[in-house]
Protein backbone atom coordinates (compact mmCIF):
# COMPACT_ATOMS: atom_id res chain seq x y z
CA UNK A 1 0.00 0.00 0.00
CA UNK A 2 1.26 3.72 -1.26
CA UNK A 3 -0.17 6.85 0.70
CA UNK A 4 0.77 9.92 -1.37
CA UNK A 5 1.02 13.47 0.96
CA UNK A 6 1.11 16.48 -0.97
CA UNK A 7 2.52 19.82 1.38
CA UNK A 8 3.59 23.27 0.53
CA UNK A 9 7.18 22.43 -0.76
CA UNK A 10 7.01 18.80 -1.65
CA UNK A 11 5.43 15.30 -1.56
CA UNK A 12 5.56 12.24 0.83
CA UNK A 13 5.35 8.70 -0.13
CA UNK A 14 5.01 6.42 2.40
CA UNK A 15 5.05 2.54 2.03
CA UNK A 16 4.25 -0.03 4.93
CA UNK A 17 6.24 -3.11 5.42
CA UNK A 18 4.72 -6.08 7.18
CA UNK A 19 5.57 -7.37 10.31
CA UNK A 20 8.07 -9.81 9.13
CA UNK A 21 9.61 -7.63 7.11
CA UNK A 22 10.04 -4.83 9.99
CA UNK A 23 11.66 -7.38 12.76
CA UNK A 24 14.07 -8.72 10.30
CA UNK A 25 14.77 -4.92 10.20
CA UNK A 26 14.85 -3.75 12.91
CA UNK A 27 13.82 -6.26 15.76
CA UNK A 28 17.19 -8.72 14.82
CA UNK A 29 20.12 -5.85 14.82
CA UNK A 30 21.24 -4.56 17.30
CA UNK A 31 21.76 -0.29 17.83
CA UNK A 32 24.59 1.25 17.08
CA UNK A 33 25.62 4.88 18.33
CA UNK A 34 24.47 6.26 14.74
CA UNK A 35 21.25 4.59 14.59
CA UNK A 36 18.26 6.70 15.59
CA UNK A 37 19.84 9.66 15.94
CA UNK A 38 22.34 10.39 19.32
CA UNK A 39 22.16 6.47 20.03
CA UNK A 40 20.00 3.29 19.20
CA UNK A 41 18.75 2.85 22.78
CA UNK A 42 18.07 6.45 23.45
CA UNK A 43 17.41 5.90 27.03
CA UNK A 44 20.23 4.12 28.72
CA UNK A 45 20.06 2.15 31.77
CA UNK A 46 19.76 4.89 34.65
CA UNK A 47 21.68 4.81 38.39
CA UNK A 48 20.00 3.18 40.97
CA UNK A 49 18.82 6.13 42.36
CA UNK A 50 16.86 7.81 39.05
CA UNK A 51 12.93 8.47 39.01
CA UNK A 52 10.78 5.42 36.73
CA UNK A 53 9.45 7.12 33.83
CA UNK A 54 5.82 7.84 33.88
CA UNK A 55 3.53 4.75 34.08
CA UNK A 56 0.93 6.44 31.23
CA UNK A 57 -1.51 7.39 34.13
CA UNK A 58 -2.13 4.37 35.75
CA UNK A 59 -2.87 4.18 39.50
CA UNK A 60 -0.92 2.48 41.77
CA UNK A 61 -3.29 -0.36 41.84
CA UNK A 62 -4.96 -0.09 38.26
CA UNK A 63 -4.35 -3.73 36.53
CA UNK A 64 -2.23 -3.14 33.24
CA UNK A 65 -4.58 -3.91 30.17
CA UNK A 66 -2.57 -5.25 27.13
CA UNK A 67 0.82 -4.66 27.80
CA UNK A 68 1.81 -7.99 29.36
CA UNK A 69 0.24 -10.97 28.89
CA UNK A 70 1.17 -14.90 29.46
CA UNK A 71 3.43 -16.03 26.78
CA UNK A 72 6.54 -17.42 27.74
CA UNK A 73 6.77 -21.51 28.26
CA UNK A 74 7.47 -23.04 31.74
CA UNK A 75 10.90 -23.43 32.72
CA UNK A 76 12.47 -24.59 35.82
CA UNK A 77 13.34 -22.76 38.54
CA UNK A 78 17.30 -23.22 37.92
CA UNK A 79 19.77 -20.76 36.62
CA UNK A 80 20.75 -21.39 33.17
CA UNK A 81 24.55 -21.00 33.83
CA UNK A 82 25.26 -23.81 36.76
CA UNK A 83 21.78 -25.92 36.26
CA UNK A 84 21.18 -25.34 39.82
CA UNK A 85 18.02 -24.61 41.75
CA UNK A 86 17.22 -21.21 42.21
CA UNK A 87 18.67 -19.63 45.73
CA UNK A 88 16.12 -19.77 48.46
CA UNK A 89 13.40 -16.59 48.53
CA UNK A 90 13.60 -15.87 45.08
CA UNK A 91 11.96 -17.01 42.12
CA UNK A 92 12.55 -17.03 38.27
CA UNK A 93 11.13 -14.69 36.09
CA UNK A 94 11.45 -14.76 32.12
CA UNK A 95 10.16 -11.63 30.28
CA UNK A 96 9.49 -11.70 26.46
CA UNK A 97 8.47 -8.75 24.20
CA UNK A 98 6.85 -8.00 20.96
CA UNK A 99 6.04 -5.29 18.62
CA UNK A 100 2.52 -6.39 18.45
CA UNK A 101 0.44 -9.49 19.66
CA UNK A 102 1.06 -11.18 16.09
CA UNK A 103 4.68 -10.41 16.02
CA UNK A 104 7.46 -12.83 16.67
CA UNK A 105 9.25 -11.98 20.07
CA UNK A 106 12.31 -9.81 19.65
CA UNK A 107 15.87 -10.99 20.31
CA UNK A 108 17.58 -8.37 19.93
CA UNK A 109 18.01 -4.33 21.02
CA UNK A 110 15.23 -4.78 23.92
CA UNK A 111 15.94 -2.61 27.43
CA UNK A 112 14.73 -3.76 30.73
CA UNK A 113 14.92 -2.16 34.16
CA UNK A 114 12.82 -3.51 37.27
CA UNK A 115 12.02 -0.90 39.84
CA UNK A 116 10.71 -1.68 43.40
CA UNK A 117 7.24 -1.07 43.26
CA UNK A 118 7.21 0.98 46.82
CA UNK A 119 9.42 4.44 46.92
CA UNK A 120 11.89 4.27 49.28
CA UNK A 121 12.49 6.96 51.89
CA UNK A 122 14.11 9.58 48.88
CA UNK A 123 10.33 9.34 47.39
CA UNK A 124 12.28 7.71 44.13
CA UNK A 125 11.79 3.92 43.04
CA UNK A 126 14.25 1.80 43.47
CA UNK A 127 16.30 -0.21 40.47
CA UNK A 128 16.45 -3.73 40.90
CA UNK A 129 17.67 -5.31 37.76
CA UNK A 130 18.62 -4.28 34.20
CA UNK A 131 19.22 -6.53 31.55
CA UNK A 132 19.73 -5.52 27.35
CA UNK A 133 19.15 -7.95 24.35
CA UNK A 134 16.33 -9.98 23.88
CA UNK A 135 14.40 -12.45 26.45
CA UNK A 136 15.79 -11.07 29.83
CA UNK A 137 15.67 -13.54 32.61
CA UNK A 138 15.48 -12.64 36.36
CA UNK A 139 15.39 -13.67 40.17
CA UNK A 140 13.34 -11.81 41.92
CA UNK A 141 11.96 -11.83 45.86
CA UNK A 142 7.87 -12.42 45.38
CA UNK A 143 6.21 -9.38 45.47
CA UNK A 144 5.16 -6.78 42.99
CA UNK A 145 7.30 -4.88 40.38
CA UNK A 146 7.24 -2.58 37.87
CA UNK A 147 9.18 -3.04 34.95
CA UNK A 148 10.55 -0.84 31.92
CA UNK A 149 11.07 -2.13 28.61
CA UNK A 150 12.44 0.08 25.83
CA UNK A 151 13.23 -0.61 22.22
CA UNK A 152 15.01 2.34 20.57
CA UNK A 153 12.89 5.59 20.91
CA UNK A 154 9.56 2.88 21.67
CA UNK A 155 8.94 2.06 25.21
CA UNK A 156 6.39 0.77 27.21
CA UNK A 157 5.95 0.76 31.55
CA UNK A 158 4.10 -2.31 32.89
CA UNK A 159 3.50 -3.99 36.62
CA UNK A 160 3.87 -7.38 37.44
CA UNK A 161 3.62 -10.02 39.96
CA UNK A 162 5.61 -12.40 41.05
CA UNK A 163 5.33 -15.29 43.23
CA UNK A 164 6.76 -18.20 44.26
CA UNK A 165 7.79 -20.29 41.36
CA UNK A 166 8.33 -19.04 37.59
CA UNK A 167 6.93 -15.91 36.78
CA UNK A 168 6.27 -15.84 32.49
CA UNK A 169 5.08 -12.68 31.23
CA UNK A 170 5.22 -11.36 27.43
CA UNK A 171 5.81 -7.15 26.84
CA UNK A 172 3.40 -6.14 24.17
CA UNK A 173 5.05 -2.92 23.01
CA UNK A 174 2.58 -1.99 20.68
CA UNK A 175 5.34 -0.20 18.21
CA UNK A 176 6.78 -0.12 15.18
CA UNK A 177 9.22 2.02 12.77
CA UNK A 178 9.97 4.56 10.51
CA UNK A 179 12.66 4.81 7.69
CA UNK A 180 13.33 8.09 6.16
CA UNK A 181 14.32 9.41 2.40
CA UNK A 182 14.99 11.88 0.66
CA UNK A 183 14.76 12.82 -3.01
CA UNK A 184 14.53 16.02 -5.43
CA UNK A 185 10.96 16.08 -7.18
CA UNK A 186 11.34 14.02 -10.39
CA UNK A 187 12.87 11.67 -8.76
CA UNK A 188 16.15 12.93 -8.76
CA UNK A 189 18.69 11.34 -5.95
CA UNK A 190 20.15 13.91 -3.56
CA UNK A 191 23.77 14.18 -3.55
CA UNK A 192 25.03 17.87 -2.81
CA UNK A 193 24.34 18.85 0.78
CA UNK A 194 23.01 17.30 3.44
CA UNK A 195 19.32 16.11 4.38
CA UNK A 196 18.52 15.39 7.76
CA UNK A 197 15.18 14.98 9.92
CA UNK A 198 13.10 15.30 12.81
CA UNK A 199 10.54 13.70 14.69
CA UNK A 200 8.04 15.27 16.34
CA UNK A 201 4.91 14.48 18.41
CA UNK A 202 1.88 15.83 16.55
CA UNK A 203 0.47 17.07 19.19
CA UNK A 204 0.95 20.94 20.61
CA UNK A 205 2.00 21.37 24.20
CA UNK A 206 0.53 24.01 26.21
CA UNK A 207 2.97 26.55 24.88
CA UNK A 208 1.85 25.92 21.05
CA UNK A 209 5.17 24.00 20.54
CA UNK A 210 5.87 20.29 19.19
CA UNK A 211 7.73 18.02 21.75
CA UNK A 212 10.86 16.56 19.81
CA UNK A 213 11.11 12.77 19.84
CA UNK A 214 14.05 11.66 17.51
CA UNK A 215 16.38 14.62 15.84
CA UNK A 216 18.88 15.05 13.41
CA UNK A 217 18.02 11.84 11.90
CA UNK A 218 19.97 10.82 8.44
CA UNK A 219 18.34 9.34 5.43
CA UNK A 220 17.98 4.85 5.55
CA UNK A 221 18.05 5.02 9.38
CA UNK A 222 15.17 3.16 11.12
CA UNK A 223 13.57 4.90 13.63
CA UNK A 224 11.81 2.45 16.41
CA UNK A 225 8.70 4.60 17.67
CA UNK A 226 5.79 3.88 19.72
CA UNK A 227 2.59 3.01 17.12
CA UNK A 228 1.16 7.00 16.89
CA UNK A 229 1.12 9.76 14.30
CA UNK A 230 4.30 11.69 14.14
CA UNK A 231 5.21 14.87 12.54
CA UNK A 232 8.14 14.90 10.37
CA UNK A 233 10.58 17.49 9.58
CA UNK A 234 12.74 17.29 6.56
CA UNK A 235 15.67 19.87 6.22
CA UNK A 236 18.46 20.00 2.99
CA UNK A 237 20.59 21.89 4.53
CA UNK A 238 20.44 24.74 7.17
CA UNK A 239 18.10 27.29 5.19
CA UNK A 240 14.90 27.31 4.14
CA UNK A 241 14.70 23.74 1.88
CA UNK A 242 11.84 22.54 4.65
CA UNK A 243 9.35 19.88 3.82
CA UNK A 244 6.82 18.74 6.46
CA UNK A 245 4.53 15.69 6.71
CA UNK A 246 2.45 13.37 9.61
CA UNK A 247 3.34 10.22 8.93
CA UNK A 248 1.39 7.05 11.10
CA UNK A 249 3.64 4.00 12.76
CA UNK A 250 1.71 1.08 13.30
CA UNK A 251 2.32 -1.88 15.77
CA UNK A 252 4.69 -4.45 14.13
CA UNK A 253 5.34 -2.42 11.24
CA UNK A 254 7.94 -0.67 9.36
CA UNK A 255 6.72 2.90 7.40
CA UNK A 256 9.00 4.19 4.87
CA UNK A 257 8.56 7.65 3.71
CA UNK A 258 10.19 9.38 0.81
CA UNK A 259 9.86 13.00 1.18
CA UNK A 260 10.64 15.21 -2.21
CA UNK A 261 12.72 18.58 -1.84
CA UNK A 262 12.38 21.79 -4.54
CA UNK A 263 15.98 23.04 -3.98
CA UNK A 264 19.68 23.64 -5.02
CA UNK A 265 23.15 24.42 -3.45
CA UNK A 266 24.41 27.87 -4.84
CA UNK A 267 27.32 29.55 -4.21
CA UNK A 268 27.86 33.52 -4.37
CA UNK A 269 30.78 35.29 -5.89
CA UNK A 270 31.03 39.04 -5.89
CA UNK A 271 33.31 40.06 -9.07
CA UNK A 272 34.64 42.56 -11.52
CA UNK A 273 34.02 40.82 -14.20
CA UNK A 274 32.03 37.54 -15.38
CA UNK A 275 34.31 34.59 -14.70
CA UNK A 276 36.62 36.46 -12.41
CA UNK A 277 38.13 36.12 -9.27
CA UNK A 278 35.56 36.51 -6.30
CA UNK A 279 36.88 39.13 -3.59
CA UNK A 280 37.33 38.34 -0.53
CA UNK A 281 36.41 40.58 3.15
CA UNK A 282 32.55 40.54 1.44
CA UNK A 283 29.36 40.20 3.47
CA UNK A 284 26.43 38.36 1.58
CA UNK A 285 22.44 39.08 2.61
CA UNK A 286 19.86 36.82 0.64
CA UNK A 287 16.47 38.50 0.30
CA UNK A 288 13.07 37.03 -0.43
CA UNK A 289 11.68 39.29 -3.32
CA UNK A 290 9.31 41.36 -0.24
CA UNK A 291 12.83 41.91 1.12
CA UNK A 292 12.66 39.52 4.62
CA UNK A 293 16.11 38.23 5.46
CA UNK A 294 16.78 34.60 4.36
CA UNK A 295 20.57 34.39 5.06
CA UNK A 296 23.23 35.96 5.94
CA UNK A 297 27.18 35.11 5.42
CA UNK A 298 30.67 36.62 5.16
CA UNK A 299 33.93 35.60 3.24
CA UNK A 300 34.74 35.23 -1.05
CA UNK A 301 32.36 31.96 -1.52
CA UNK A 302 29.42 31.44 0.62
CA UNK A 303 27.15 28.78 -0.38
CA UNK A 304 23.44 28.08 0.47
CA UNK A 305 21.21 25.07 -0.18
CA UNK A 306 17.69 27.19 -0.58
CA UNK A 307 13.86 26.35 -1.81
CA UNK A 308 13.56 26.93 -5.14
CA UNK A 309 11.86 30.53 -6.06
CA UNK A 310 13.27 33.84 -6.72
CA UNK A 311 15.85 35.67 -4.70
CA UNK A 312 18.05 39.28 -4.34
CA UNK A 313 21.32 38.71 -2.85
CA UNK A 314 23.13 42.06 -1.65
CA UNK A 315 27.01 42.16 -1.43
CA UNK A 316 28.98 44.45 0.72
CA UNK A 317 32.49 45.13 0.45
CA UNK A 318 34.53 48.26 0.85
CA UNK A 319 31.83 50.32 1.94
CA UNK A 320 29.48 49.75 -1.45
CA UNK A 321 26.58 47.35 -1.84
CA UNK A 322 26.33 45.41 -5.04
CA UNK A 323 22.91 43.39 -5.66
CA UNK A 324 21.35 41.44 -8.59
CA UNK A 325 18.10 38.97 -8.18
CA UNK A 326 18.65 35.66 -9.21
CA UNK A 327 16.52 32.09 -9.41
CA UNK A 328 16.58 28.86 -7.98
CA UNK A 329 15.50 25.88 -9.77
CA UNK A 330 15.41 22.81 -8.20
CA UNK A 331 18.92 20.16 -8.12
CA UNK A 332 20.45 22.75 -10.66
CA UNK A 333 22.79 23.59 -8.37
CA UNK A 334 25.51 26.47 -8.99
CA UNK A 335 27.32 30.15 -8.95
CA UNK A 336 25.66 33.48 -8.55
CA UNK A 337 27.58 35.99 -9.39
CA UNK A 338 27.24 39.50 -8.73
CA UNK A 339 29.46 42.26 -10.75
CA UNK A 340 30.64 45.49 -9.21
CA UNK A 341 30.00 47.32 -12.42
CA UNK A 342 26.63 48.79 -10.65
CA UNK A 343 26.81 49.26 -7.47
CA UNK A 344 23.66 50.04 -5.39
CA UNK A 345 23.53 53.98 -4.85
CA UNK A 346 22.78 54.58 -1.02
């Protein structure tokens, strides 16, 4: 299935993998530092003393509904390393989680942190265990817990309870992911500049603003995201080449989105003659045609990526101004140059 977006300065296709298809993605690697952004587990194990991320406004005693359920086999109450019974007072407990309830359990990138289900006396929760990977596979005291699973920027706070003997619960995240692209319209591959993007919530704060989920992402990385509708921002470079779309993540599933981009990288040369050698100690202003400020630069070659459209660029150097309009079509990427045979009268 194709969903085509149209917006103000280009167009978003987005395709949606299966389930299969998104855990052979990105439920079997495991993150690397580049992935996702700053890191592929965004949220790294915290000190024993941090705060439990919000439990999505459940009371204390409100049963969780669909985020763990019965799933694991039995096992035996021995520890996998020495094939010995457990130690006395604790029990086993195996934790499993999936994308969805069709999808296949994932081995691979999962976080998990158990937290005392009681504050201590510092009001905070204490950290039991932590475990990374796949399955994770405790000993725990009976009693009640409250555990945090996390898979890349997706993450999902449950409560469960454990008594004597095994303890088998499955972590329905309910997640999925999104993989980014980039492309000039016609199809056109971008290779001069740099695209990057970010992920917002779509929803405004009390302060009119977007909260930021997952920045500075690069084109092909898979983003793992809670299922929800997300708005996207795509920049080509650090001007005005914007293109903005919601895009939806569902549970067990991998959207990719193509986003197309009206621009070009053009670089400004002030000279005395066509061809010539740009001078140096000049400072650049770009102008929409109404005159607002678009960008601003100093030295003998700046260079902008900007949205197609028309432009004035104004040059200063020695105490003169020098201007010309110019236009930008998109991926035809060159100079601008401005002579000094008419300089701007003040």
């Amino acid at each position: 299935m194709h969903v085509v977006l149209k917006h103000l300065s280009g167009i978003v296709v987005v395709a949606f993998l299966g389930t299969a298809a998104f855990a052979q993605d990105v439920g079997v690697p495991s993150p690397k530092p580049d992935d996702l952004g700053a890191v592929g587990n965004p949220d790294p194990a915290p000190a024993a003393n941090d705060e439990l991320p919000p439990l999505d406004g459940l009371a204390d005693d409100a049963p969780i509904q669909g985020s763990i359920a019965p799933a694991v086999p039995y096992a035996p109450a021995i520890t996998p390393d020495t094939g010995m019974p457990a130690p006395s007072g604790v029990s086993p407990v195996y934790l499993v989680a999936r994308l969805s309830e069709e999808g296949p359990s994932l081995s691979r990138g999962v976080s998990w942190r158990v937290y005392a289900d009681t504050p201590g006396d510092d009001g905070k929760l204490e950290l039991v265990a932590t475990a990374t990977g796949g399955d994770a596979d405790f000993r725990l005291e009976p009693g009640t817990y409250i555990v945090h699973t996390g898979f890349g920027f997706a993450g999902r706070t449950s409560r469960i309870a454990v008594r004597n003997g095994v303890t088998s619960e499955t972590v329905l995240l309910n997640a999925g992911g999104m993989k980014l692209d980039a492309l000039f319209s016609g199809h056109m591959p971008i290779s001069t500049g740099r695209v990057r993007f970010d992920i917002y919530e779509r929803e405004f704060d009390s302060r009119g603003e977007r909260k930021l989920v997952a920045g500075n992402i690069a084109p092909g990385e898979v983003v793992r995201l809670n299922a929800d509708t997300y708005h996207v921002v795509s920049r080509y470079g650090g001007v005005n080449a914007v293109v903005r779309a919601d895009i939806h993540v569902e549970p067990g599933k991998l959207t990719e989105a193509t986003v197309y981009h009206n621009a070009a990288r053009v670089t400004l040369k002030l000279v005395n003659q066509r061809g010539g050698e740009a001078l140096a100690n000049t400072a650049w202003s770009v102008l929409t045609p109404g005159g607002d400020m678009v960008a601003e630069a100093n030295g003998a070659f700046p260079a902008f990526t900007l949205a197609s459209g028309q432009y004035q660029v104004i040059a200063r150097n020695a105490d003169k101004l020098y201007s010309r309009d110019f236009l930008v079509e998109t991926a035809e990427h060159g100079e601008v140059e401005v002579l000094t045979k008419n300089p701007v009268k003040n």
